[in-house]
PDB file of N, CA and C in Angstrom:
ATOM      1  N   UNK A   1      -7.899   4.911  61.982  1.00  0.00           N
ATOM      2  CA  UNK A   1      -8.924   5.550  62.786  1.00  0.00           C
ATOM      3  C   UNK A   1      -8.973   4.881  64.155  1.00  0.00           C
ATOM      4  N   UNK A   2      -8.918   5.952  64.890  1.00  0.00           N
ATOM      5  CA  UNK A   2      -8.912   4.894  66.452  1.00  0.00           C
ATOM      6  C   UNK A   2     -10.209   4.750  66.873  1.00  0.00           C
ATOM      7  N   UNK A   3     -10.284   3.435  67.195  1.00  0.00           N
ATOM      8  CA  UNK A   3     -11.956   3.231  67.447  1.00  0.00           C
ATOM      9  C   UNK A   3     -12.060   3.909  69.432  1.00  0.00           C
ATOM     10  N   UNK A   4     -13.669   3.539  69.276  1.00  0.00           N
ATOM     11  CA  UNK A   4     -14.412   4.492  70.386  1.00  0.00           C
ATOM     12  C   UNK A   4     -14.591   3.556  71.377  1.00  0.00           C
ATOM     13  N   UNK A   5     -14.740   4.246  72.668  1.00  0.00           N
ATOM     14  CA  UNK A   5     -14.657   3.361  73.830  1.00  0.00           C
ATOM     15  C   UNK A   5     -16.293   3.619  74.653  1.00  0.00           C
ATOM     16  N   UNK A   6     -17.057   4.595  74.153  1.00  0.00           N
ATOM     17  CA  UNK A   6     -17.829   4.653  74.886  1.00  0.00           C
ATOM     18  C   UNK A   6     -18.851   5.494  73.401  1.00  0.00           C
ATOM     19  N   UNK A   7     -20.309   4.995  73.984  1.00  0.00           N
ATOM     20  CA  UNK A   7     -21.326   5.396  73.233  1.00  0.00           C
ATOM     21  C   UNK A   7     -22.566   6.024  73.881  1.00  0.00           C
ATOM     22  N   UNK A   8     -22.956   7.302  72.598  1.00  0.00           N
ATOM     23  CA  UNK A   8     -23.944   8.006  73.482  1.00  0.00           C
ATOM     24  C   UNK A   8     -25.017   6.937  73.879  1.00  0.00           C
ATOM     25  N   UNK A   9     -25.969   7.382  75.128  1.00  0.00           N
ATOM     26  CA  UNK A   9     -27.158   6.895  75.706  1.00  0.00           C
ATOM     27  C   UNK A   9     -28.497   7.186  74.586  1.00  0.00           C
ATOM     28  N   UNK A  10     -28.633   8.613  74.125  1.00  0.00           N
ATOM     29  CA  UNK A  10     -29.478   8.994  73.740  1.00  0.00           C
ATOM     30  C   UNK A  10     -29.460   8.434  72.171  1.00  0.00           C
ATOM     31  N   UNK A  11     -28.893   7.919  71.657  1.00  0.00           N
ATOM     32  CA  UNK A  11     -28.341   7.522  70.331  1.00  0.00           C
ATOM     33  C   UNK A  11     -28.876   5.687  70.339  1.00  0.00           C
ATOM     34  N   UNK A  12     -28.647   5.023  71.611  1.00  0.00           N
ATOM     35  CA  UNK A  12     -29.309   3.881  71.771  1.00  0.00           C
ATOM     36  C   UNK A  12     -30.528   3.638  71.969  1.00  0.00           C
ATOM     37  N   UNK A  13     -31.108   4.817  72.729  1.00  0.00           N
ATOM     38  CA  UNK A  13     -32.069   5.007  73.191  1.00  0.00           C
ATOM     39  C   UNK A  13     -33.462   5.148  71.900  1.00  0.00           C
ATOM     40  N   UNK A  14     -32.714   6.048  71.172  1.00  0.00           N
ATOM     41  CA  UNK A  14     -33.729   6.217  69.994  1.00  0.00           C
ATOM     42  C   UNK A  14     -33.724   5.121  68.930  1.00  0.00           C
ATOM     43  N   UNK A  15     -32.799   4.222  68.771  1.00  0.00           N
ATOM     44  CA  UNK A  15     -32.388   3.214  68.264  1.00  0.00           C
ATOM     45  C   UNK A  15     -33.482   2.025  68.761  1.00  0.00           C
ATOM     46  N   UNK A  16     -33.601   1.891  70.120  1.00  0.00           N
ATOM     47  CA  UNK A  16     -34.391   0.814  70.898  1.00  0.00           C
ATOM     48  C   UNK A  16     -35.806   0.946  70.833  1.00  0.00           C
ATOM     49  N   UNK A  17     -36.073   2.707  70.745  1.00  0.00           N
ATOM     50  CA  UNK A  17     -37.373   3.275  70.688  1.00  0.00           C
ATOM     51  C   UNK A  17     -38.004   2.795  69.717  1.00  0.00           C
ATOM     52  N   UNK A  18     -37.348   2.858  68.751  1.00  0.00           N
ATOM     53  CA  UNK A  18     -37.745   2.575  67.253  1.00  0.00           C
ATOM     54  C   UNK A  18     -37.679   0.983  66.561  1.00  0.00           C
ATOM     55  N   UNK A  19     -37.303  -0.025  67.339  1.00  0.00           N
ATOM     56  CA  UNK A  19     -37.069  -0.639  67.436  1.00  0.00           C
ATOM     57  C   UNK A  19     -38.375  -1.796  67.865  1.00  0.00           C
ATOM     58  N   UNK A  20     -38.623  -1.059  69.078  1.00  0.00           N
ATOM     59  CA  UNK A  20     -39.796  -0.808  70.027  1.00  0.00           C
ATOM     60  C   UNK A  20     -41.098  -1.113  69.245  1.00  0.00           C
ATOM     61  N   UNK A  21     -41.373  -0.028  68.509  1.00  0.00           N
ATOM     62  CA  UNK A  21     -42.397   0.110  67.617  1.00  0.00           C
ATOM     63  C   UNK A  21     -42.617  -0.449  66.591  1.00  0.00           C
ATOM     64  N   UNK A  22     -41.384  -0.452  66.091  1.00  0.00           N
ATOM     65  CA  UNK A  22     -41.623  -1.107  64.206  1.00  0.00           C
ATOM     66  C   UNK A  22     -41.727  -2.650  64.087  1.00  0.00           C
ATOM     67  N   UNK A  23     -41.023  -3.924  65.200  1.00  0.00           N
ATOM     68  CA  UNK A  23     -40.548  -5.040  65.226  1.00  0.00           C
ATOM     69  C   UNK A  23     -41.925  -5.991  65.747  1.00  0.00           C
ATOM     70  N   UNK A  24     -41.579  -6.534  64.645  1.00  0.00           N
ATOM     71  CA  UNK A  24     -42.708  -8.050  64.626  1.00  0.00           C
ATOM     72  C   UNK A  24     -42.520  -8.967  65.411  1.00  0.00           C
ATOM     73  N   UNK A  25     -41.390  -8.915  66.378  1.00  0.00           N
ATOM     74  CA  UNK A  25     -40.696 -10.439  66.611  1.00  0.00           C
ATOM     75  C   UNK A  25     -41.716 -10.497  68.045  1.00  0.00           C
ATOM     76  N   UNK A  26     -41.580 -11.164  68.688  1.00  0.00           N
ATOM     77  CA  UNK A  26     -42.406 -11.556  69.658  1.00  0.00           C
ATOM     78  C   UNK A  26     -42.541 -10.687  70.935  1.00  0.00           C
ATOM     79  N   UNK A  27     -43.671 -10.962  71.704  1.00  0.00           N
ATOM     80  CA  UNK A  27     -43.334  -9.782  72.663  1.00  0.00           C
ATOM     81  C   UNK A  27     -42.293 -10.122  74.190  1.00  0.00           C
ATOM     82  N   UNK A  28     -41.707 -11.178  73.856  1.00  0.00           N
ATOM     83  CA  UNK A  28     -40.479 -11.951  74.808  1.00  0.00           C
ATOM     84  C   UNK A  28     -39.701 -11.401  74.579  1.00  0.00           C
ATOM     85  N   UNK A  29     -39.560 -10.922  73.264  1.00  0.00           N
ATOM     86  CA  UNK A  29     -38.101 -10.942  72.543  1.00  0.00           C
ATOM     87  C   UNK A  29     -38.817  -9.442  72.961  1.00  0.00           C
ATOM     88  N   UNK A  30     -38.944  -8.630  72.486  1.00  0.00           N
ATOM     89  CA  UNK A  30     -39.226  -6.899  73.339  1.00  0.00           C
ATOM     90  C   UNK A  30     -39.268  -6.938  74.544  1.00  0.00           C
ATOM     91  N   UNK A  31     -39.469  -7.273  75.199  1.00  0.00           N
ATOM     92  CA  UNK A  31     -39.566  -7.375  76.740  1.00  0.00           C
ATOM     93  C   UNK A  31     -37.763  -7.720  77.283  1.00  0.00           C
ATOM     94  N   UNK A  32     -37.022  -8.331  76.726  1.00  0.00           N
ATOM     95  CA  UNK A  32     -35.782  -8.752  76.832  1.00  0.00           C
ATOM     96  C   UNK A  32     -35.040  -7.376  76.558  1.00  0.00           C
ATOM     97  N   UNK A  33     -35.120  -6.657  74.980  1.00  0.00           N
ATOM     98  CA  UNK A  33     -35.137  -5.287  74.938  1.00  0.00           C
ATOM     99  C   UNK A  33     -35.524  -3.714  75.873  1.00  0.00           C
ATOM    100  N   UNK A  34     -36.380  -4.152  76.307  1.00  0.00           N
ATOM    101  CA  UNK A  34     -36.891  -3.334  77.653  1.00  0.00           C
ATOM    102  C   UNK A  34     -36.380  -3.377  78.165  1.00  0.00           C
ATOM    103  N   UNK A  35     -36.082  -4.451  79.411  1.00  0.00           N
ATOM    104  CA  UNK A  35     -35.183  -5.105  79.916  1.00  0.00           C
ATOM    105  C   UNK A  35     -33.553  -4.105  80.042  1.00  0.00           C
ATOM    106  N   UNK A  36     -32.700  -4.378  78.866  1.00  0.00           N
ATOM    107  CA  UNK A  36     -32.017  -3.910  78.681  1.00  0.00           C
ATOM    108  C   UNK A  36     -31.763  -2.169  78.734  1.00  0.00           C
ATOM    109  N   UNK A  37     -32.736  -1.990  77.947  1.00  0.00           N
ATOM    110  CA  UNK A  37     -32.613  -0.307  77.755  1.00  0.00           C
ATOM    111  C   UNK A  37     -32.692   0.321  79.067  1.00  0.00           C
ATOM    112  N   UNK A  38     -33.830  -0.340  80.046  1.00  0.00           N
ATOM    113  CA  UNK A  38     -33.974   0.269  80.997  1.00  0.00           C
ATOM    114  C   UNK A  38     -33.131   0.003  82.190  1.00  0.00           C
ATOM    115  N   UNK A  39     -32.260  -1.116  82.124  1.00  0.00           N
ATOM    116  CA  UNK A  39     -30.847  -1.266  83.020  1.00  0.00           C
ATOM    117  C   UNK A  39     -29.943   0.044  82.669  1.00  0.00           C
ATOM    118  N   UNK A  40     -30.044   0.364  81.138  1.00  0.00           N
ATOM    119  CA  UNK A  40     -28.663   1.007  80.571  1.00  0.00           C
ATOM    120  C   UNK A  40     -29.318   2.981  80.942  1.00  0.00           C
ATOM    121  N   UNK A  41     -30.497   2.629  81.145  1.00  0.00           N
ATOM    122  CA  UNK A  41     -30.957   4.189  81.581  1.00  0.00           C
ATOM    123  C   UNK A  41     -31.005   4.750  82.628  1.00  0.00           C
ATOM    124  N   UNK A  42     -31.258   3.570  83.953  1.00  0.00           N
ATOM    125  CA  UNK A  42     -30.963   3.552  85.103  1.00  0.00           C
ATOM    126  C   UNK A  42     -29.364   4.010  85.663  1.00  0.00           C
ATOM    127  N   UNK A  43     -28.713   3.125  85.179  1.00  0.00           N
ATOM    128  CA  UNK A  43     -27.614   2.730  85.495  1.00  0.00           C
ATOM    129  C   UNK A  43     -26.281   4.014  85.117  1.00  0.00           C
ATOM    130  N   UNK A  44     -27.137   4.917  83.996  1.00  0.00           N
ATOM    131  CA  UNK A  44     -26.541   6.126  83.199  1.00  0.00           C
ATOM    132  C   UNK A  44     -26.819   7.466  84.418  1.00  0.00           C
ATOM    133  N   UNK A  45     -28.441   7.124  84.654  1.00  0.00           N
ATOM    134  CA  UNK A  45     -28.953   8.384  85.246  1.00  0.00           C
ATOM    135  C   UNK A  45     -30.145   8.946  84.632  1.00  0.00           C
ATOM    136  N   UNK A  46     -30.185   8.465  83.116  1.00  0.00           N
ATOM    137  CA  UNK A  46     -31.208   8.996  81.896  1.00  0.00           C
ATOM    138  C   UNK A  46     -32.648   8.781  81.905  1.00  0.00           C
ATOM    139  N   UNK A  47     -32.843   7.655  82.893  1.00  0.00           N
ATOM    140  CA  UNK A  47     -34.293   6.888  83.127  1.00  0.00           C
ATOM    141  C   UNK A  47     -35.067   8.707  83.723  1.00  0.00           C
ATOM    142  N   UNK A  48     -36.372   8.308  82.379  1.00  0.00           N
ATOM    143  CA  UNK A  48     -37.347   9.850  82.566  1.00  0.00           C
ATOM    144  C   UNK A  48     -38.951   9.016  82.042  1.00  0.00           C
ATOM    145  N   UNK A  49     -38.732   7.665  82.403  1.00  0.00           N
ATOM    146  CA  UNK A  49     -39.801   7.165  82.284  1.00  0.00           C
ATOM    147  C   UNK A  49     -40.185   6.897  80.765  1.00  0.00           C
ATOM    148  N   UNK A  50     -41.817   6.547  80.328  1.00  0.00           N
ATOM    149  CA  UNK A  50     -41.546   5.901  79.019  1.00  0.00           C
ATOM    150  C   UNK A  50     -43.099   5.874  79.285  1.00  0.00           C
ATOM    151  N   UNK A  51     -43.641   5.790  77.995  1.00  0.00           N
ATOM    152  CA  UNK A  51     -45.265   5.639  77.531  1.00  0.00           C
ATOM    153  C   UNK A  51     -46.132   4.922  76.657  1.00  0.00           C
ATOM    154  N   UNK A  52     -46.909   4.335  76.203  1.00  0.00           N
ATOM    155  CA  UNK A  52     -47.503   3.298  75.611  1.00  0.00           C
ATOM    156  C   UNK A  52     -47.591   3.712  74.320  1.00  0.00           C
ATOM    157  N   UNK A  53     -47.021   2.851  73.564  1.00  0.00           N
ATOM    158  CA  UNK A  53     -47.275   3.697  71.569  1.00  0.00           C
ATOM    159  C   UNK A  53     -49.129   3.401  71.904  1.00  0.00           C
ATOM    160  N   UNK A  54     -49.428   4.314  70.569  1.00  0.00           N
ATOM    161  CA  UNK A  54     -51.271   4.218  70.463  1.00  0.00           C
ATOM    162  C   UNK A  54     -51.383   3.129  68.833  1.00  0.00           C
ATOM    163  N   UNK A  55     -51.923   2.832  68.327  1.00  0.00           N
ATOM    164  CA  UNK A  55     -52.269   2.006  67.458  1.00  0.00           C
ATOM    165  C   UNK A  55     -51.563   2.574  66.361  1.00  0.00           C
ATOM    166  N   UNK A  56     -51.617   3.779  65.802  1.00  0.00           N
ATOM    167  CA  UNK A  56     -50.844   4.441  64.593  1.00  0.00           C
ATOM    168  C   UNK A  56     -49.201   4.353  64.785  1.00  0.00           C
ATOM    169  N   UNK A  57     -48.600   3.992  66.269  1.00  0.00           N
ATOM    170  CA  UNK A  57     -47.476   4.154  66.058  1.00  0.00           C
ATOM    171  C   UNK A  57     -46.955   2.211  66.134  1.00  0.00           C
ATOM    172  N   UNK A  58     -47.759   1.275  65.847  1.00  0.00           N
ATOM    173  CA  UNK A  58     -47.170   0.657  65.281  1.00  0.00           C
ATOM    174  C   UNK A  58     -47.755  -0.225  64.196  1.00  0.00           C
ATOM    175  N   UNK A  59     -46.798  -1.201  63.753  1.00  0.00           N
ATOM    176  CA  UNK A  59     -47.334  -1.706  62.583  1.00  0.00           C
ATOM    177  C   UNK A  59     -48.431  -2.632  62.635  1.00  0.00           C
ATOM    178  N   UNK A  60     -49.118  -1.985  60.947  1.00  0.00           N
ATOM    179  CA  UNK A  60     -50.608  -2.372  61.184  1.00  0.00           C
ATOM    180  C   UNK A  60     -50.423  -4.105  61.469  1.00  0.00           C
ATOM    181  N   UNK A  61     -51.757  -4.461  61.783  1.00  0.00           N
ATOM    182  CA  UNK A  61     -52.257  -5.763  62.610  1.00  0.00           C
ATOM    183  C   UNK A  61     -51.133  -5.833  63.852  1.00  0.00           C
ATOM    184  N   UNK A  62     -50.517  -4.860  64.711  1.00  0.00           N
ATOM    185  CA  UNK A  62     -50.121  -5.250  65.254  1.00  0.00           C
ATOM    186  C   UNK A  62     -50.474  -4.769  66.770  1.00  0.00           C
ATOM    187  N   UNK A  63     -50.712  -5.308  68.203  1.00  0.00           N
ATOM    188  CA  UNK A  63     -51.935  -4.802  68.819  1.00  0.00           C
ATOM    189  C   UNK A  63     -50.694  -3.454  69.231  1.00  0.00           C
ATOM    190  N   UNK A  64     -51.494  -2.420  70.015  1.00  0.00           N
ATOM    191  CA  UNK A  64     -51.177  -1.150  70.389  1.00  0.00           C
ATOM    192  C   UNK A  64     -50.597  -1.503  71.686  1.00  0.00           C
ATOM    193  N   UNK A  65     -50.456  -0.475  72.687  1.00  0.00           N
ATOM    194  CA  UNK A  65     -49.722  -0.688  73.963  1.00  0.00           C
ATOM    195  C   UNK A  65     -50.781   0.087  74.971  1.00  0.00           C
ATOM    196  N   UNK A  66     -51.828   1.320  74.345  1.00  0.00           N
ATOM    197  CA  UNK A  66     -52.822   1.521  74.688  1.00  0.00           C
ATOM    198  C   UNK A  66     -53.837   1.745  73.855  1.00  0.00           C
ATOM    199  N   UNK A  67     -54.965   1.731  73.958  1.00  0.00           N
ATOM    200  CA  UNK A  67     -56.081   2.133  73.274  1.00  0.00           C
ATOM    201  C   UNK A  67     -56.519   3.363  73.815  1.00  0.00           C
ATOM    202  N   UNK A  68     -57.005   4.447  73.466  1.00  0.00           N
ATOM    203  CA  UNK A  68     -58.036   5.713  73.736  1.00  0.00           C
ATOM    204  C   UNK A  68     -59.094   5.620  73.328  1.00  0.00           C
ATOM    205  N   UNK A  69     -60.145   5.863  73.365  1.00  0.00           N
ATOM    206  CA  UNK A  69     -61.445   6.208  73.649  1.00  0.00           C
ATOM    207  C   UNK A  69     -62.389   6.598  73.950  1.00  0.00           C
ATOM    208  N   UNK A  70     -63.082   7.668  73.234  1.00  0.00           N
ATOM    209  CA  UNK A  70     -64.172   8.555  73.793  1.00  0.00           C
ATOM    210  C   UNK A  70     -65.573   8.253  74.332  1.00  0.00           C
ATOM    211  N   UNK A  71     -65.955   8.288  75.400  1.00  0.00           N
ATOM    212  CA  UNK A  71     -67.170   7.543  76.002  1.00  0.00           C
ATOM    213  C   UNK A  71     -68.141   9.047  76.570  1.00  0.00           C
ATOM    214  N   UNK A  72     -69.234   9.621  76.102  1.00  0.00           N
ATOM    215  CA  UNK A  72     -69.714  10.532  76.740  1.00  0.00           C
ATOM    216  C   UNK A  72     -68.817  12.236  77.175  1.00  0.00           C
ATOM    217  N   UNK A  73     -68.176  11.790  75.899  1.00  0.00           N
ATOM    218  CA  UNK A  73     -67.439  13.666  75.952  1.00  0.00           C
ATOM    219  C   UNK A  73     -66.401  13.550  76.778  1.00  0.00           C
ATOM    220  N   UNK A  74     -65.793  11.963  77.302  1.00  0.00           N
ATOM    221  CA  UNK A  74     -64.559  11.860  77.910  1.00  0.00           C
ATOM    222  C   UNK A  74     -63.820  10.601  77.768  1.00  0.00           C
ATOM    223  N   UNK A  75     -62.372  11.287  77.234  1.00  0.00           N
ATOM    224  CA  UNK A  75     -61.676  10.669  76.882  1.00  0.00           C
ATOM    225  C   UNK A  75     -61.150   9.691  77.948  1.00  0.00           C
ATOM    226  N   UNK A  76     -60.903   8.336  77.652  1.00  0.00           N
ATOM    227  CA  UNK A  76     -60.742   7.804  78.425  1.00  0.00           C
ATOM    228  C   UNK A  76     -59.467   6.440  77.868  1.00  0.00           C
ATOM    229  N   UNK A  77     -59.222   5.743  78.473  1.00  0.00           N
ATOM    230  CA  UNK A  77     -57.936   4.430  77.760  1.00  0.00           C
ATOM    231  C   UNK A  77     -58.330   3.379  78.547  1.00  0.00           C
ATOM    232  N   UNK A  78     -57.680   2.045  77.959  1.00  0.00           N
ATOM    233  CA  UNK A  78     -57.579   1.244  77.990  1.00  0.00           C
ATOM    234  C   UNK A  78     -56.351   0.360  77.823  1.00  0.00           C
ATOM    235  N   UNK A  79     -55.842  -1.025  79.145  1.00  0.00           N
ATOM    236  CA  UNK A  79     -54.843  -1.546  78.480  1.00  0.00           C
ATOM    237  C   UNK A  79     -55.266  -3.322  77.860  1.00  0.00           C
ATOM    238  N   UNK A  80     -56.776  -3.439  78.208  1.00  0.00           N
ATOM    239  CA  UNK A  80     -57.226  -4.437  77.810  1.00  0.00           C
ATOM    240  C   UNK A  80     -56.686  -5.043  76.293  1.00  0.00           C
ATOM    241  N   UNK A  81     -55.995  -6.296  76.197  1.00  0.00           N
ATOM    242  CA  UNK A  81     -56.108  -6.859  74.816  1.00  0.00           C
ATOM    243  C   UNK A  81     -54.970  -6.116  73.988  1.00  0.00           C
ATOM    244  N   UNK A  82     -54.209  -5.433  75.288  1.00  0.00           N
ATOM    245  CA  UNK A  82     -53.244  -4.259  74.579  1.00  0.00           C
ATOM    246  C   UNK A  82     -51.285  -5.043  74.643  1.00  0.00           C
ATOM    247  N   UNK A  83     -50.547  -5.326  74.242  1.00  0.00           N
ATOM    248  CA  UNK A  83     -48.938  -5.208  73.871  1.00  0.00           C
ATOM    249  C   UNK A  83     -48.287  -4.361  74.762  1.00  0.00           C
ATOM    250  N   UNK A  84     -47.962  -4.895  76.217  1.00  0.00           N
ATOM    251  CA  UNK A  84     -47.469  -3.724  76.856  1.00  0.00           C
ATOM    252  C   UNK A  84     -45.948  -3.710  76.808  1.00  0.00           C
ATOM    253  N   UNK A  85     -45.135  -4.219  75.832  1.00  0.00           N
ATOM    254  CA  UNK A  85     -44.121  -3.977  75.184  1.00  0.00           C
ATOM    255  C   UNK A  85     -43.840  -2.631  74.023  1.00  0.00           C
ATOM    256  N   UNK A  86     -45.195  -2.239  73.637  1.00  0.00           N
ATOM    257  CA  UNK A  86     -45.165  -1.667  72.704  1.00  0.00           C
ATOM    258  C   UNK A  86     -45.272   0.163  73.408  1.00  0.00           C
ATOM    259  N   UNK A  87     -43.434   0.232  73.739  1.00  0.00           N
ATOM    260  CA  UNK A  87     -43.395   1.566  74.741  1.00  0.00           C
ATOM    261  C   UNK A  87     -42.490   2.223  73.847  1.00  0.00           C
ATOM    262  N   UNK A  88     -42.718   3.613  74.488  1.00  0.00           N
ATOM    263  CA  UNK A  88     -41.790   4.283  74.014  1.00  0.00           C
ATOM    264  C   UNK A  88     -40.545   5.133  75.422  1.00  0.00           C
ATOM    265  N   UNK A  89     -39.305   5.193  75.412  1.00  0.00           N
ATOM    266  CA  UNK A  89     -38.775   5.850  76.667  1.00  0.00           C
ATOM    267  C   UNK A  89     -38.595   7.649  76.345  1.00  0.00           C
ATOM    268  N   UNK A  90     -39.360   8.340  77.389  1.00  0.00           N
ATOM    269  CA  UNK A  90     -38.338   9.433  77.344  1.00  0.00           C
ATOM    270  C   UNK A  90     -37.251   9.737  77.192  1.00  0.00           C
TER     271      UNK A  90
END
């Protein structure tokens, strides 16, 4: 089998996403990940920006990237006390 010389973007991308969300390890060590993905999205053309997981999308006790919150019939957020590693990329 002849091996491959080049790999999809979007295939890493969802790989890192998920990665992103589910991983306990520190938020240095994600930020190093960021880091990366977003050189390799730039650098492709693919960079479409990226958004804060909410508390359900990661693992429990683990802080969110934003909080939401309803105050007087309007929704509103927060990044106070928040994991701003904890992204997701378009």
């Amino acid at each position: 089998m002849k091996s491959r010389k080049t790999i999809r973007v979007e295939e890493i991308k969802e790989k890192l996403n998920k990665f992103l969300a589910q991983s306990t390890l520190s938020p240095d060590f994600r930020q190093g990940v960021i880091f990366s993905l977003e050189e390799i999205l730039w650098q492709t053309g693919n960079y479409k920006g990226f958004r804060y997981l909410e508390k359900h999308e990661v693992p429990e006790g683990q802080d969110a990237g934003i909080i939401f919150f309803r105050e007087k019939e309007v929704l509103d957020h927060t990044q106070e006390n928040c994991d701003k590693t904890r992204v997701q990329y378009c």
